[in-house]
Protein backbone atom coordinates (compact mmCIF):
# COMPACT_ATOMS: atom_id res chain seq x y z
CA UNK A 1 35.84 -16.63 56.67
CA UNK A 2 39.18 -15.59 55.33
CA UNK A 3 40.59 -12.53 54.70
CA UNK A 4 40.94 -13.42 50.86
CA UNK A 5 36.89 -14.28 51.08
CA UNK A 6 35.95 -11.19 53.12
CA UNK A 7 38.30 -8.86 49.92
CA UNK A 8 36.41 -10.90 47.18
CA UNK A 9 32.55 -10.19 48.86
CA UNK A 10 33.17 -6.09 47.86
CA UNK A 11 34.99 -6.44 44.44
CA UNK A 12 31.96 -8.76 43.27
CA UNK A 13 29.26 -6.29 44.77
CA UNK A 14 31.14 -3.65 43.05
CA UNK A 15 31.67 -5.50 39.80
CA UNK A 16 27.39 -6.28 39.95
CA UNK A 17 26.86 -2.64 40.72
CA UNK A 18 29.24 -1.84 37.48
CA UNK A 19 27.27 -4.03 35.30
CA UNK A 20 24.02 -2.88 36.10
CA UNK A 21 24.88 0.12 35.54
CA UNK A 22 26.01 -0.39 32.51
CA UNK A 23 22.44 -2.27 31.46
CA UNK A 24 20.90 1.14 32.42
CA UNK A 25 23.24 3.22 30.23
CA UNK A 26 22.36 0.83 27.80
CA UNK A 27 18.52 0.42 28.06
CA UNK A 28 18.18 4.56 28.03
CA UNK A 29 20.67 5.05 25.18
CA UNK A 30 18.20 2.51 23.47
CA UNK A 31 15.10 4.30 24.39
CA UNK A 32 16.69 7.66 22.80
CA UNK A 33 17.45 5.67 19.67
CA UNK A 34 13.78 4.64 19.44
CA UNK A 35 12.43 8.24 20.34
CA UNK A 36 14.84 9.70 17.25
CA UNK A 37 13.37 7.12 14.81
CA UNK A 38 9.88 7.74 15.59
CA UNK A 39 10.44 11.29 15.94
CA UNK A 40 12.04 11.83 12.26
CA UNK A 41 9.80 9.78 10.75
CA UNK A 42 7.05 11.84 12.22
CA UNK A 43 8.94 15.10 11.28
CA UNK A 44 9.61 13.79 7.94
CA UNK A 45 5.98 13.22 7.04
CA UNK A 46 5.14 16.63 8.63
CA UNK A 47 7.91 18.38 6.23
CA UNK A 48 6.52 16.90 3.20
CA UNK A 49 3.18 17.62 3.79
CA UNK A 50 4.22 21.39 4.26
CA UNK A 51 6.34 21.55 1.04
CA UNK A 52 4.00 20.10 -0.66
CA UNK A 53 1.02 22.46 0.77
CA UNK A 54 4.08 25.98 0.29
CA UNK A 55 4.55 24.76 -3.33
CA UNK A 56 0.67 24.33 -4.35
CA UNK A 57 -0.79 28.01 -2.95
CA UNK A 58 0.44 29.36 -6.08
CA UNK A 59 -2.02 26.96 -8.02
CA UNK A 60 -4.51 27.43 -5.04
CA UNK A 61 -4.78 31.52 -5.45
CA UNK A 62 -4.94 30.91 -9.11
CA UNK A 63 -7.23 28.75 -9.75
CA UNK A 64 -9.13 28.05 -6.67
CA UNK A 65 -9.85 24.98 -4.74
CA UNK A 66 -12.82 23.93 -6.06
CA UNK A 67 -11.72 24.58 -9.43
CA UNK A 68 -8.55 22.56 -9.16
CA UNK A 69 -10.59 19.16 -7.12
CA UNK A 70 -13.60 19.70 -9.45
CA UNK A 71 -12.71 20.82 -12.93
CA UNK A 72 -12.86 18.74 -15.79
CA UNK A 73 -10.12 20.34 -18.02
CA UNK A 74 -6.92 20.07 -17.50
CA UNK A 75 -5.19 22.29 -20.08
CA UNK A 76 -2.15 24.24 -18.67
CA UNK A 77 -1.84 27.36 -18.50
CA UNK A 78 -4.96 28.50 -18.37
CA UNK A 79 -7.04 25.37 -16.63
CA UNK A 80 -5.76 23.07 -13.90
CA UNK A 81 -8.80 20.86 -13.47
CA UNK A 82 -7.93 17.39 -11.98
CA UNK A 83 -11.47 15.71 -11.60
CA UNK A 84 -10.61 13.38 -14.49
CA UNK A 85 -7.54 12.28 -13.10
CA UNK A 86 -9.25 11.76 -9.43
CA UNK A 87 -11.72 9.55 -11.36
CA UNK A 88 -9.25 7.65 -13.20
CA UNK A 89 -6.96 7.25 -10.27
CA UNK A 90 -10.02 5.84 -8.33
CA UNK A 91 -11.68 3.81 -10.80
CA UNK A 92 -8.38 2.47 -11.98
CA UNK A 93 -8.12 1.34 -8.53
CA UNK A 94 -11.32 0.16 -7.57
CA UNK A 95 -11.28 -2.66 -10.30
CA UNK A 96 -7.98 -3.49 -9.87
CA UNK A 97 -9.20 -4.17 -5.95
CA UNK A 98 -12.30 -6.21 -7.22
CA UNK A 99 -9.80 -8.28 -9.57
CA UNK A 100 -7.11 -8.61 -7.44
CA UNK A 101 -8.41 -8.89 -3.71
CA UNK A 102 -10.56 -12.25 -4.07
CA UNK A 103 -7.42 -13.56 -5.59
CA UNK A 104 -5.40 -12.74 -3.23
CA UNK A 105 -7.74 -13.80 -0.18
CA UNK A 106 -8.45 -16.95 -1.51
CA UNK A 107 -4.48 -17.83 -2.91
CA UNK A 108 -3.58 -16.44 0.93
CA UNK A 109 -6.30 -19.31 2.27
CA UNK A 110 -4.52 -21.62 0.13
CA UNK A 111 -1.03 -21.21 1.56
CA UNK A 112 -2.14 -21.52 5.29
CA UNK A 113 -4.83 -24.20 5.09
CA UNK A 114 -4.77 -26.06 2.39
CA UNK A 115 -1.68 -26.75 0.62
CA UNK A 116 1.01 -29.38 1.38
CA UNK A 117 3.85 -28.16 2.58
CA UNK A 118 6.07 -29.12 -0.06
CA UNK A 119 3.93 -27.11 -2.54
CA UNK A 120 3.79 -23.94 -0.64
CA UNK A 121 7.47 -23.94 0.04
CA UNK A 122 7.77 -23.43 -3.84
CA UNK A 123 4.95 -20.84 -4.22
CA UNK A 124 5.89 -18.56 -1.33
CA UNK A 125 8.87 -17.40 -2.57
CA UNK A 126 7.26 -17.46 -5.99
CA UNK A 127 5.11 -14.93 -4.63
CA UNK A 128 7.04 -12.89 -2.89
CA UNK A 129 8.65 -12.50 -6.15
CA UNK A 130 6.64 -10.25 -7.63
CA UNK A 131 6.95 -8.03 -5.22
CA UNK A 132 10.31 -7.58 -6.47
CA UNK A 133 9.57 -7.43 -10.37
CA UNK A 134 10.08 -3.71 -11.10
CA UNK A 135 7.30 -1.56 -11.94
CA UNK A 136 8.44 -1.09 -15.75
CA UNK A 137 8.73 -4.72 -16.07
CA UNK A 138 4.85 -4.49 -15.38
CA UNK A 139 4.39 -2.01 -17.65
CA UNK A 140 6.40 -4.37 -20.21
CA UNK A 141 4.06 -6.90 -19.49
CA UNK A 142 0.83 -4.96 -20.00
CA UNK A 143 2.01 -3.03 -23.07
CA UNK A 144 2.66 -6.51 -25.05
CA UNK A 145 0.12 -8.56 -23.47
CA UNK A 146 -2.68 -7.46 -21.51
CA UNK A 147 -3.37 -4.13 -23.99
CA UNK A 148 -3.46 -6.21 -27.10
CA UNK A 149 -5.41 -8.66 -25.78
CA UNK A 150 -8.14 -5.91 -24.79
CA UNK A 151 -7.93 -4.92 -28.22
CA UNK A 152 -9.15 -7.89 -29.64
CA UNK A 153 -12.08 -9.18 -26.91
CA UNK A 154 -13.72 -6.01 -26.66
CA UNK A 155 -13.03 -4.67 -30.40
CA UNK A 156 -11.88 -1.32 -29.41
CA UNK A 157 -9.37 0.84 -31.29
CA UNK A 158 -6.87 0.79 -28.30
CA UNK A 159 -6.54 -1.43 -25.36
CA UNK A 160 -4.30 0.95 -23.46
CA UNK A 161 -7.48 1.72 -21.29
CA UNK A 162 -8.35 2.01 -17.67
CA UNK A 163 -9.23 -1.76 -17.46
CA UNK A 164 -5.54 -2.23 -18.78
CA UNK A 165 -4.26 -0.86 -16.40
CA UNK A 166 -6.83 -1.85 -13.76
CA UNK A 167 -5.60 -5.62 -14.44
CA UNK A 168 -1.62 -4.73 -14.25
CA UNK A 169 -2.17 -3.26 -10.63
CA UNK A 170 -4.65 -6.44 -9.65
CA UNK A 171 -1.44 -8.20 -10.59
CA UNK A 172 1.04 -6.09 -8.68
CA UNK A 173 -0.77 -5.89 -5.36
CA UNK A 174 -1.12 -9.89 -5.00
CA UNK A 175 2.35 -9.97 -3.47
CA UNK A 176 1.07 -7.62 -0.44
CA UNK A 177 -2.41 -8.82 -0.01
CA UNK A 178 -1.18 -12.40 -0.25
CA UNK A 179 1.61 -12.13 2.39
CA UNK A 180 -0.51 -10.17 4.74
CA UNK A 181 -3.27 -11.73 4.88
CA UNK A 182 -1.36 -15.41 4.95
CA UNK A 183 0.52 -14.08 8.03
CA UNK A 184 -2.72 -13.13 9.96
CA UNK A 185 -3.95 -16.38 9.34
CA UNK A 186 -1.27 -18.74 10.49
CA UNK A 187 -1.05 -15.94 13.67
CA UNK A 188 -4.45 -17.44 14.87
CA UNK A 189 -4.26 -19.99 17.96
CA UNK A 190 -4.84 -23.04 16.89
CA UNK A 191 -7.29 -23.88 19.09
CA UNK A 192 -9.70 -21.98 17.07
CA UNK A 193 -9.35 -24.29 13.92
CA UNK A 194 -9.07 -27.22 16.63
CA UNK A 195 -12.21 -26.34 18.21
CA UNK A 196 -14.61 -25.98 15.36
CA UNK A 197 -13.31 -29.29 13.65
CA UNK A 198 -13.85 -31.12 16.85
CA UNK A 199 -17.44 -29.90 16.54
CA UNK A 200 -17.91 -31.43 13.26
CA UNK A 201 -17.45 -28.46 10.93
CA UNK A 202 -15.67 -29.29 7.58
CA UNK A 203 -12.26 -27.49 6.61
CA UNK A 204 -13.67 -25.03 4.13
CA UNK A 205 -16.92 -23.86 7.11
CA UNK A 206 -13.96 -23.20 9.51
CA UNK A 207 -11.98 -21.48 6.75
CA UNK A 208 -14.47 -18.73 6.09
CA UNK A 209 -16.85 -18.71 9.20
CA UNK A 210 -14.21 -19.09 12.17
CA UNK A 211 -10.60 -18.53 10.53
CA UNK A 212 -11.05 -15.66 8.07
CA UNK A 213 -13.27 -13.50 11.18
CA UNK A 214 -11.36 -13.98 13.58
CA UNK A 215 -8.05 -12.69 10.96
CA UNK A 216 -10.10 -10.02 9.37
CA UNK A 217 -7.78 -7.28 11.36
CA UNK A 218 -5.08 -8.21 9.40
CA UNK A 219 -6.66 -9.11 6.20
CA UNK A 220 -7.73 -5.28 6.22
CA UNK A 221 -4.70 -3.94 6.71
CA UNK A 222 -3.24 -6.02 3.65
CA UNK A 223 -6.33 -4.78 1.38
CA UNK A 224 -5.79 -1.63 2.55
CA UNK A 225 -2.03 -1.18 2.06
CA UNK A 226 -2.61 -3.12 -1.24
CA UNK A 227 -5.05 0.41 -1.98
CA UNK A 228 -2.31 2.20 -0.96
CA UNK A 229 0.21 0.64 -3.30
CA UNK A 230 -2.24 0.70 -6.17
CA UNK A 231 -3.21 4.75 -5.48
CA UNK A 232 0.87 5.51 -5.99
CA UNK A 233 1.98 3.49 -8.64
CA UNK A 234 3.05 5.28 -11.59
CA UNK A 235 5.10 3.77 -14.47
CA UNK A 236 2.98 0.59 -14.94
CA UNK A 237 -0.13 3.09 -15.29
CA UNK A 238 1.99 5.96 -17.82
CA UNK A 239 2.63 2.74 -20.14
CA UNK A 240 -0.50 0.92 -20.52
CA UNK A 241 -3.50 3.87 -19.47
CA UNK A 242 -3.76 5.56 -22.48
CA UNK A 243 -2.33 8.92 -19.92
CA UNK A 244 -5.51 11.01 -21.63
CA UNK A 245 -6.27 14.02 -19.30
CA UNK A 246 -10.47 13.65 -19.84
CA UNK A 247 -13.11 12.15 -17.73
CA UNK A 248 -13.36 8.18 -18.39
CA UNK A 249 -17.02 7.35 -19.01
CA UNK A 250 -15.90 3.88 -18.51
CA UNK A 251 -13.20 0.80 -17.97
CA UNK A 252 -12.43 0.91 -21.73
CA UNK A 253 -11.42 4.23 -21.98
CA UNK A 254 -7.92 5.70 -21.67
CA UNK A 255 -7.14 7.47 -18.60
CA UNK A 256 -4.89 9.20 -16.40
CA UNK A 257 -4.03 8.91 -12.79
CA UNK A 258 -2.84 11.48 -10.62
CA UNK A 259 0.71 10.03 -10.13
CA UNK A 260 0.70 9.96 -14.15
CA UNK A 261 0.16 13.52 -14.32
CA UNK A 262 3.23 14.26 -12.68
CA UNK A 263 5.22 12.02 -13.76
CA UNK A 264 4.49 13.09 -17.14
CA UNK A 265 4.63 17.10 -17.02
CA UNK A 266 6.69 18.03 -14.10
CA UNK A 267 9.84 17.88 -16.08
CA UNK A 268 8.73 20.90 -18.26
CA UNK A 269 6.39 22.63 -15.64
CA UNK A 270 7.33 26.34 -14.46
CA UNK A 271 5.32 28.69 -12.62
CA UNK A 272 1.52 27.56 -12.10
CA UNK A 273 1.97 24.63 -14.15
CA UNK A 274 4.32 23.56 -11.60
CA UNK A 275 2.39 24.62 -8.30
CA UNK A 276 -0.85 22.65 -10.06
CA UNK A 277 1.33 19.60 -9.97
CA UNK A 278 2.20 19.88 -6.07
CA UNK A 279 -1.44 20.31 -5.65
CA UNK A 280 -2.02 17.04 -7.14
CA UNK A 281 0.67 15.56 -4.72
CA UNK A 282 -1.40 17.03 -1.59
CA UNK A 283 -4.54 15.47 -2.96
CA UNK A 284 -2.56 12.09 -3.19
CA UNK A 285 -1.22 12.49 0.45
CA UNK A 286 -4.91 12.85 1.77
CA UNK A 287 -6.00 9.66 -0.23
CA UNK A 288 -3.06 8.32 1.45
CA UNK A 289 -4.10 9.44 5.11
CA UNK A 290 -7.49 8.69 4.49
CA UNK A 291 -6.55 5.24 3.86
CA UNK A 292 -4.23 5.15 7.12
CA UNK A 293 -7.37 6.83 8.63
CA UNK A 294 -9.60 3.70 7.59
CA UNK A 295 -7.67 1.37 8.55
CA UNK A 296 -7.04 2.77 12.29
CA UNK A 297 -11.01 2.86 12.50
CA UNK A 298 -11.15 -1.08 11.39
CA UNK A 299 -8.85 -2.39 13.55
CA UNK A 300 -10.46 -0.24 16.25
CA UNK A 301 -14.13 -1.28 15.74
CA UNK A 302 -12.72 -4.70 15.42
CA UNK A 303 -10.86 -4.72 18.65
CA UNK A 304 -14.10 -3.71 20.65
């Protein structure tokens, strides 16, 4: 060995030492990164949720829980009642999830099983377009289309009613139920389509008895967060709802939602007024969590 070998053995130990090191200043200074996101995202949901809570006790010691979650008037400043707008929010929601799911589902099956691939190259990003149409566009859309055409089908003296707006929501949660549920799909092995062909099942049997169970973890999650989107959208539902603050007997009624109601009178609200509207935000935020809630228990009971 010479001496030039024997000099060059410690400067490359000490040069691998340096390195590693360096990967482990690295990897922790990456690990503290990902703490601080997590942690002020967590924090940030925590602060809301106690601003919102500070800012409704005024409403709270005025009117009273039950009287805020179960009246039926909402006529500032003496009643703060938002029972109607619960209703509306929900029912407004619920159809919009019996329109728009199955359409989804079954446009989602489409792109991952059935059409050709030069088709769905052209619809994806067709799709994932109207994710990107903005919310007043929608409301456009319903105000000159959907709400005249109620008008004349169901002969009622306004078509800015809850199935109005029901249909402009169906319309504006395809993009997430679409992409989600495509995307759990296409994650499945493909031995499980493989498989069930093999033992002489047609395409559309393995579609909905192997496929669509075996992806239903991920097809909830895109109804849910399709919910989710539905429960907080607010200009779409201000323009084509009708926005009246009493209990809908039914879809042709006019309505309004609980992101309506403050959109619509926070501007002017002081005092109580004001506080009644934060209230209605905490109400929203436990829809919200419920809905997280659900979903955690799916994909749990799912997993076992």
């Amino acid at each position: 060995m010479t001496i030039a070998q024997s000099s060059a053995e410690p400067m490359a130990m000490a040069q691998l030492l340096a390195s590693s090191k360096r990967r482990e200043i690295m990897e922790r200074l990456f690990h503290g990164l990902f703490l601080l996101s997590a942690f002020i995202g967590v924090v940030s949901v925590g602060i809301i949720g106690f601003f919102l809570i500070k800012e409704s006790v005024a409403a709270v010691q005025f009117a009273g829980v039950d009287e805020i979650l179960f009246g039926m008037e909402w006529l500032p400043p003496a009643l703060y009642g938002i029972a109607p707008m619960i209703v509306g929010t929900l029912l407004s929601t619920s159809v919009a999830i019996v329109i728009g799911v199955p359409v989804g589902l079954l446009t989602a099956i489409f792109l991952a099983e059935i059409a050709p691939a030069s088709l769905a190259k052209y619809m994806r990003p067709a799709i994932e377009l109207l994710a990107g149409i903005p919310s007043v566009v929608y409301g456009f859309f319903g105000l000159v289309v959907i709400v005249p055409l109620i008008e004349q089908l169901f002969e009622v003296p306004s078509g800015a009613t809850v199935l109005a707006g029901s249909v402009v929501l169906a319309v504006m949660i395809l993009p997430t139920v679409i992409a989600v549920s495509e995307t759990s799909i296409r994650a499945l092995p493909p031995q499980y389509k493989e498989a069930s062909l093999a033992l002489g099942a047609s395409q559309i049997y393995t579609i909905f008895n192997v496929l669509l169970p075996a992806a239903r973890s991920g097809i909830f999650t895109g109804i849910i967060l399709g919910i989710a989107r539905a429960i907080g959208e607010t200009m779409a539902i201000i323009m084509v709802m009708g926005n009246a603050p009493a209990m809908p007997e039914g879809i042709l009624e006019s309505a309004r939602s609980l992101t309506a109601n403050i959109a619509l009178e926070m501007s002017y609200a002081t005092g109580v007024h004001a506080s009644a509207l934060y209230a209605t935000g905490v109400v929203l935020l436990l829809f919200v969590m419920l809905l997280n809630a659900s979903l955690m228990f799916i994909n749990r009971e799912i997993a076992k």
